[in-house]
Protein backbone atom coordinates (compact mmCIF):
# COMPACT_ATOMS: atom_id res chain seq x y z
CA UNK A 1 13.36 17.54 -4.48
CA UNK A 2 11.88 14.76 -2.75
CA UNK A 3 14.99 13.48 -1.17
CA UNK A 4 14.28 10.68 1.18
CA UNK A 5 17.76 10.51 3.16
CA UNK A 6 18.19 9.28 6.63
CA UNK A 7 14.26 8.61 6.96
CA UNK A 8 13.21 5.31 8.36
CA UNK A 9 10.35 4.19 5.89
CA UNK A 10 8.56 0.69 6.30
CA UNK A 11 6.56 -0.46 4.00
CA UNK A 12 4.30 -3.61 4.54
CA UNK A 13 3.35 -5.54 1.33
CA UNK A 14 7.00 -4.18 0.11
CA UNK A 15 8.00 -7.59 -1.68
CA UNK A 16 5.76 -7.23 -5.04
CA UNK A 17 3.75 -5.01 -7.13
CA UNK A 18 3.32 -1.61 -6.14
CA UNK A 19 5.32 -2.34 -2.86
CA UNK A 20 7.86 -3.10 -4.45
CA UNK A 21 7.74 -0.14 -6.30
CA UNK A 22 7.78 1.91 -3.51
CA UNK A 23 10.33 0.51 -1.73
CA UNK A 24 12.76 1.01 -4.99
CA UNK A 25 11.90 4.66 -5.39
CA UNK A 26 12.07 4.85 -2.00
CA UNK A 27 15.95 3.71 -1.81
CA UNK A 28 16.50 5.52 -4.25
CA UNK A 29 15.53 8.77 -2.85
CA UNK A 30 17.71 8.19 0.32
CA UNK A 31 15.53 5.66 2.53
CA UNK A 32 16.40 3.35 4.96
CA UNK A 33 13.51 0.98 3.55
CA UNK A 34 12.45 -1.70 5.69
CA UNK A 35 10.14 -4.15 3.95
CA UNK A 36 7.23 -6.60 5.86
CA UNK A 37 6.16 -8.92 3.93
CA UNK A 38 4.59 -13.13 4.10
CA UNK A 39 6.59 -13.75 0.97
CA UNK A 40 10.14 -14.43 2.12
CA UNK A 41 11.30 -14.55 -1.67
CA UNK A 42 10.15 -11.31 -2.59
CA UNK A 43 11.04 -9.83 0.71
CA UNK A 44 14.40 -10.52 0.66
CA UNK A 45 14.97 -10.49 -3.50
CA UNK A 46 13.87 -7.09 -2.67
CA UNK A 47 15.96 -5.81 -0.21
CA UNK A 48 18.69 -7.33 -2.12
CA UNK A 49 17.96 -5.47 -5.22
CA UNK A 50 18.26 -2.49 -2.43
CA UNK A 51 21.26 -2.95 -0.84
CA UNK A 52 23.42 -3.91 -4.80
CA UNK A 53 22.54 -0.25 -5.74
CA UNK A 54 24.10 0.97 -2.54
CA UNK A 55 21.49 1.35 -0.02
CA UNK A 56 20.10 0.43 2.99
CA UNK A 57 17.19 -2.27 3.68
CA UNK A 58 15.56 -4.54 5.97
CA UNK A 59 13.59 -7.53 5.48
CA UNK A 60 10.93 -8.70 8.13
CA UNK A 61 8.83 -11.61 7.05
CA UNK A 62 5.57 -10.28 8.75
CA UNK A 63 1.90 -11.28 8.64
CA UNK A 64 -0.15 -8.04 8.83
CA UNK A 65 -2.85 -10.11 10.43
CA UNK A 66 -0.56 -10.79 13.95
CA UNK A 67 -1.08 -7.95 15.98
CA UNK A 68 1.81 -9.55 17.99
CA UNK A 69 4.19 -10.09 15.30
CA UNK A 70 3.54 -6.47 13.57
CA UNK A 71 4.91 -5.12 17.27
CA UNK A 72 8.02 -7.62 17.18
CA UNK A 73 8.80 -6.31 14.06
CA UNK A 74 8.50 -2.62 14.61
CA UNK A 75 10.38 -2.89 17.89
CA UNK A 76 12.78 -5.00 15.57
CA UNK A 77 13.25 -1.54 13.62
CA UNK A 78 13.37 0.71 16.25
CA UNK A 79 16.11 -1.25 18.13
CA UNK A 80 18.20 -1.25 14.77
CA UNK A 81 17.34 2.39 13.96
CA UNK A 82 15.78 4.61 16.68
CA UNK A 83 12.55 5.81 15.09
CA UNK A 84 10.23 5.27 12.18
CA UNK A 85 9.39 8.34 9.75
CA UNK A 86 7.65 6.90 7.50
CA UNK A 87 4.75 3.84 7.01
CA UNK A 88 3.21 2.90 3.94
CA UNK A 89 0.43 0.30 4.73
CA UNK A 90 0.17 -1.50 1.20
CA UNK A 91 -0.02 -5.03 2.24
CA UNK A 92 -3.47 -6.15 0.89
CA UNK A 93 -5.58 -8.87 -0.45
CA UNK A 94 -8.29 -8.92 -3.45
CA UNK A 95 -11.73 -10.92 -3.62
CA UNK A 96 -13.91 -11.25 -6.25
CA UNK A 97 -17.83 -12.01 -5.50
CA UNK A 98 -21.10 -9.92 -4.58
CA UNK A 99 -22.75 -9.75 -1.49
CA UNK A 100 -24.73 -12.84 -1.91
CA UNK A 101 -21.80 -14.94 -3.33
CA UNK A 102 -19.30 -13.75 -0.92
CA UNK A 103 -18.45 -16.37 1.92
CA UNK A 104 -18.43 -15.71 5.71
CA UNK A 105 -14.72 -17.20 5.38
CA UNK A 106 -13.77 -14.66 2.75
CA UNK A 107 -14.87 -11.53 4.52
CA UNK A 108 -13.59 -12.23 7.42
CA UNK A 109 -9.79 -12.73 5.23
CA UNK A 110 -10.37 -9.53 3.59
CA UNK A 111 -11.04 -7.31 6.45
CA UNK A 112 -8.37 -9.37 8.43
CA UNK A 113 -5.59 -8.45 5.86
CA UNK A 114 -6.98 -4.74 4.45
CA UNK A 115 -8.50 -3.58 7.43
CA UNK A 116 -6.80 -5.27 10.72
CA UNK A 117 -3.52 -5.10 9.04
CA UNK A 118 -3.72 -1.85 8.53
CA UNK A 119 -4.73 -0.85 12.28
CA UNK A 120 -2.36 -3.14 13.72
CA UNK A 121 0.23 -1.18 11.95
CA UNK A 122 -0.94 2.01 13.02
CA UNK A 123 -1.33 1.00 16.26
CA UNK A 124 2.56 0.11 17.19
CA UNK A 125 3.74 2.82 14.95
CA UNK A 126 1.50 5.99 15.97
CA UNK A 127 3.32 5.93 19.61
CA UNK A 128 7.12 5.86 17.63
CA UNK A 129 6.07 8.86 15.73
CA UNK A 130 4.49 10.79 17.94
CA UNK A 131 7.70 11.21 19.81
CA UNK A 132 8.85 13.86 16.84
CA UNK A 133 6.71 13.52 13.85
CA UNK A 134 6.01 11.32 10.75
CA UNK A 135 3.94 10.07 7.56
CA UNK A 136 1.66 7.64 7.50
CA UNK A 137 0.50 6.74 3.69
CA UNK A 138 -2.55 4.06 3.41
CA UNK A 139 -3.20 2.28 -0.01
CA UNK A 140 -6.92 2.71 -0.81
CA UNK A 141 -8.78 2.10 -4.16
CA UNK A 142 -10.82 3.98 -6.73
CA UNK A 143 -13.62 0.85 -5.18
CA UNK A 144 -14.67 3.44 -2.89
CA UNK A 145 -15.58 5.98 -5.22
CA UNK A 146 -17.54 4.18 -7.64
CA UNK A 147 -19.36 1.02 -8.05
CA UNK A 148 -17.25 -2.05 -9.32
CA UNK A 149 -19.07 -4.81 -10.36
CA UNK A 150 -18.15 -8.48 -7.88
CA UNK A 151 -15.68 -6.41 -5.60
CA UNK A 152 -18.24 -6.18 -2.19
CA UNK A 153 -15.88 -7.33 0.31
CA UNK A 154 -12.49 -5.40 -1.02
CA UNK A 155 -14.80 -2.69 -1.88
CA UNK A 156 -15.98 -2.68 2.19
CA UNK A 157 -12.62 -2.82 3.27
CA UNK A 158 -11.34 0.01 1.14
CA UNK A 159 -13.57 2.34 2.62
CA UNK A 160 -12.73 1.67 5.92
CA UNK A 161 -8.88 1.99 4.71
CA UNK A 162 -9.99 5.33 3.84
CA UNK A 163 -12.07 6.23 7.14
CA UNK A 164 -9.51 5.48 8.99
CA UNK A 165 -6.72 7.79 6.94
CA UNK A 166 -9.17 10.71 7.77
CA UNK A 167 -9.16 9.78 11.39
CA UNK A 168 -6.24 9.26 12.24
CA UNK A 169 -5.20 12.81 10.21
CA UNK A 170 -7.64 14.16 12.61
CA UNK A 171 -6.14 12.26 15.68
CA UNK A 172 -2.61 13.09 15.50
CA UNK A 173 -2.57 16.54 13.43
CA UNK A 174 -0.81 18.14 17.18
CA UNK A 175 1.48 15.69 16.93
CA UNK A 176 2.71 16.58 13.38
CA UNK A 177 1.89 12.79 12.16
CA UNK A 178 0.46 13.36 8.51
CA UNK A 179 -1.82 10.77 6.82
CA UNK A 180 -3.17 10.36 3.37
CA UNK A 181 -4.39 7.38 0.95
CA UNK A 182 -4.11 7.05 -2.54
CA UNK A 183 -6.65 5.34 -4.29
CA UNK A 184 -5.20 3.48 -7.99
CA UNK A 185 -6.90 2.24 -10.38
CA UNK A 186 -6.10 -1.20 -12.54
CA UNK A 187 -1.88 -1.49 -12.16
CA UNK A 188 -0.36 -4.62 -13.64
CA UNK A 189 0.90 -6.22 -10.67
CA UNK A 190 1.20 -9.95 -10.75
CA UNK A 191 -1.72 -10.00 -8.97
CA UNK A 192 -3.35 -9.27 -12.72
CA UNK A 193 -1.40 -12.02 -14.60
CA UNK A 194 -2.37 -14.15 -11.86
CA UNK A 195 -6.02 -13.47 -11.89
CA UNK A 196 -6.23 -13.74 -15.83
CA UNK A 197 -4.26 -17.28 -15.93
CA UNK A 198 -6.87 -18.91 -13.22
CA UNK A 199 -10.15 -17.19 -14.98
CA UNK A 200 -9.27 -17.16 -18.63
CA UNK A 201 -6.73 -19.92 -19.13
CA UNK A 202 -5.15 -19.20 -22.99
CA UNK A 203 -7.46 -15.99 -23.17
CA UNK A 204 -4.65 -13.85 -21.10
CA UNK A 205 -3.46 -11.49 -23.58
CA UNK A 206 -6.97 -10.91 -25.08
CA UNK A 207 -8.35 -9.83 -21.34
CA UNK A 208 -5.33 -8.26 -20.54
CA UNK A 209 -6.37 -5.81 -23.43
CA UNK A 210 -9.92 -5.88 -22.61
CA UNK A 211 -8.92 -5.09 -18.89
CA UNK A 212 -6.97 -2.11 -20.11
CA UNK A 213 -9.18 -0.25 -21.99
CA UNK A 214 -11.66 0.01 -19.04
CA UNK A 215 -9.08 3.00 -18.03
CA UNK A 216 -9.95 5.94 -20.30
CA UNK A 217 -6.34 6.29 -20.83
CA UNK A 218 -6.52 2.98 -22.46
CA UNK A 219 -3.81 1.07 -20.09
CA UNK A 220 -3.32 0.11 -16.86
CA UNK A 221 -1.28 1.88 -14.54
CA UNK A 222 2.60 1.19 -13.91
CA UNK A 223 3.35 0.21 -10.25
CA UNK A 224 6.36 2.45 -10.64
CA UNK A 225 3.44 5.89 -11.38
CA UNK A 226 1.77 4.77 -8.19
CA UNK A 227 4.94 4.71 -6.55
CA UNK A 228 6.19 8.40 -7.47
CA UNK A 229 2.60 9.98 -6.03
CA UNK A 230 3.55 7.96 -2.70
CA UNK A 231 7.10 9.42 -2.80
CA UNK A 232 5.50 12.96 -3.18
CA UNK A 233 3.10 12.54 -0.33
CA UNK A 234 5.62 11.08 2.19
CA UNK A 235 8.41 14.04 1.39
CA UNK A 236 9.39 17.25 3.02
CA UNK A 237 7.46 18.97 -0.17
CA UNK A 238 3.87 17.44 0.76
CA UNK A 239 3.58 19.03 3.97
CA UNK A 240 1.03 20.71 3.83
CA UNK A 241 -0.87 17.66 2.91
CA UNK A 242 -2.81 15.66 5.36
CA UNK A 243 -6.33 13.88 5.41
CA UNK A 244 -6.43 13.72 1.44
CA UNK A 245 -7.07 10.88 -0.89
CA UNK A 246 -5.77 10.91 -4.52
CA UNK A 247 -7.55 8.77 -7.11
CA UNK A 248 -4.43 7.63 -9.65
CA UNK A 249 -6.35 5.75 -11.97
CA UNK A 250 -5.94 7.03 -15.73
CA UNK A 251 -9.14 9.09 -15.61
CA UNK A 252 -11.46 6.00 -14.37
CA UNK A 253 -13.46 7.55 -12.10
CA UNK A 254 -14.06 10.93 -13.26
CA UNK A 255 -13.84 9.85 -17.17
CA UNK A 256 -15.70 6.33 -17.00
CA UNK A 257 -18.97 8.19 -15.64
């Protein structure tokens, strides 16, 4: 069950954290993984990891932002491999501030990255799979289902993340194109180590606990768990699936309220 083999799967964001993740299980399963990422390290450490366990990758360093480099690259993929069957759009930025505190500058880099990057993917993929089907997967957040204290601008461009997975389900449903969005809640990415060693310098394990046990579960999520509910949506076996978004977040948003 959810084999991946012979599908062309990109994945933006694919270099760290939970794209990372994806792009493992992903190989694993049988995917031709093709990774976009800024980070050229992680990119390519990545594909590396791929390709020593016998399969097949591709590393593009891409800027989501770049309308016009997202299009070099997928026509980069298509030359090498025909088609694309799969897109994960998980490249995406955090901010912390409220609507008052929140800079003009920082907005505009939030919905650049989470929202923009995530159209201009759509955009030069959509016409590839509408030629004989595919799965689109968008990376939302449990932000836009309750109220998170300092998160205004990720928390604005969440939602749109997830307007735009019900859309486009709509859009392309006669062209057998599926699209969902998953919606985690705290994973420890490096994005979290990173976050506690600039705010709470020698305090990291202490908040890294405190951090935790805001999930009713009483940990954060793996990125490897959020990984194995993308693999599920993307397969043959979630067909029937389109338009949905699943909250994978260690009860926080139905056990936190």
């Amino acid at each position: 069950m959810f084999r991946l083999d012979n599908k062309i799967a990109l994945i933006t964001g694919g270099g760290s954290g939970i794209g990372k993740a994806v792009a493992l299980c992903f190989a694993r399963q049988g995917a031709v993984v093709c990774i976009l990422d800024m980070d050229e390290t992680g990119g390519n450490a990545v594909a590396d990891e791929i390709r020593q366990q016998q399969g097949e990758a591709l590393f593009l360093p891409c800027n989501v932002c770049d309308q016009s480099a997202v299009q070099q690259a997928v026509q980069t993929i298509v030359d090498r491999y025909a088609t694309i069957d799969i897109l994960v759009n998980n490249a995406g930025i955090a901010h912390i501030g409220t609507a008052e505190t929140t800079q003009p500058a920082d907005f505009d880099r939030l919905m650049n990255v989470n929202v923009k990057g995530v159209y201009h993917c759509l955009h030069a993929v959509l016409p590839i799979m509408k030629q004989k089907g595919g799965v689109i997967l968008n990376m939302a957040s449990v932000a836009t289902s309750v109220g998170l204290a300092e998160r205004f601008a990720y928390t604005t461009t969440k939602a749109a993340v997830t307007g735009m997975t019900l859309s486009v389900a709509k859009d392309f449903l006669e062209h057998k194109i599926r699209c969902n969005s998953v919606s985690p809640g705290r994973v420890h990415t490096p994005f979290v180590d990173g976050y506690l060693q600039k705010n709470y310098p020698g305090r990291e394990a202490e908040m890294f606990e405190v951090l935790s046990k805001t999930q009713p579960i009483g940990r954060m999520g793996k990125p490897e768990e959020i990984a194995h509910l993308v693999l599920y949506l993307c397969s043959d076996e979630a067909s029937f699936i389109t338009g949905c978004d699943y909250p994978i977040d260690g009860g926080f948003i139905t056990l936190n309220t």
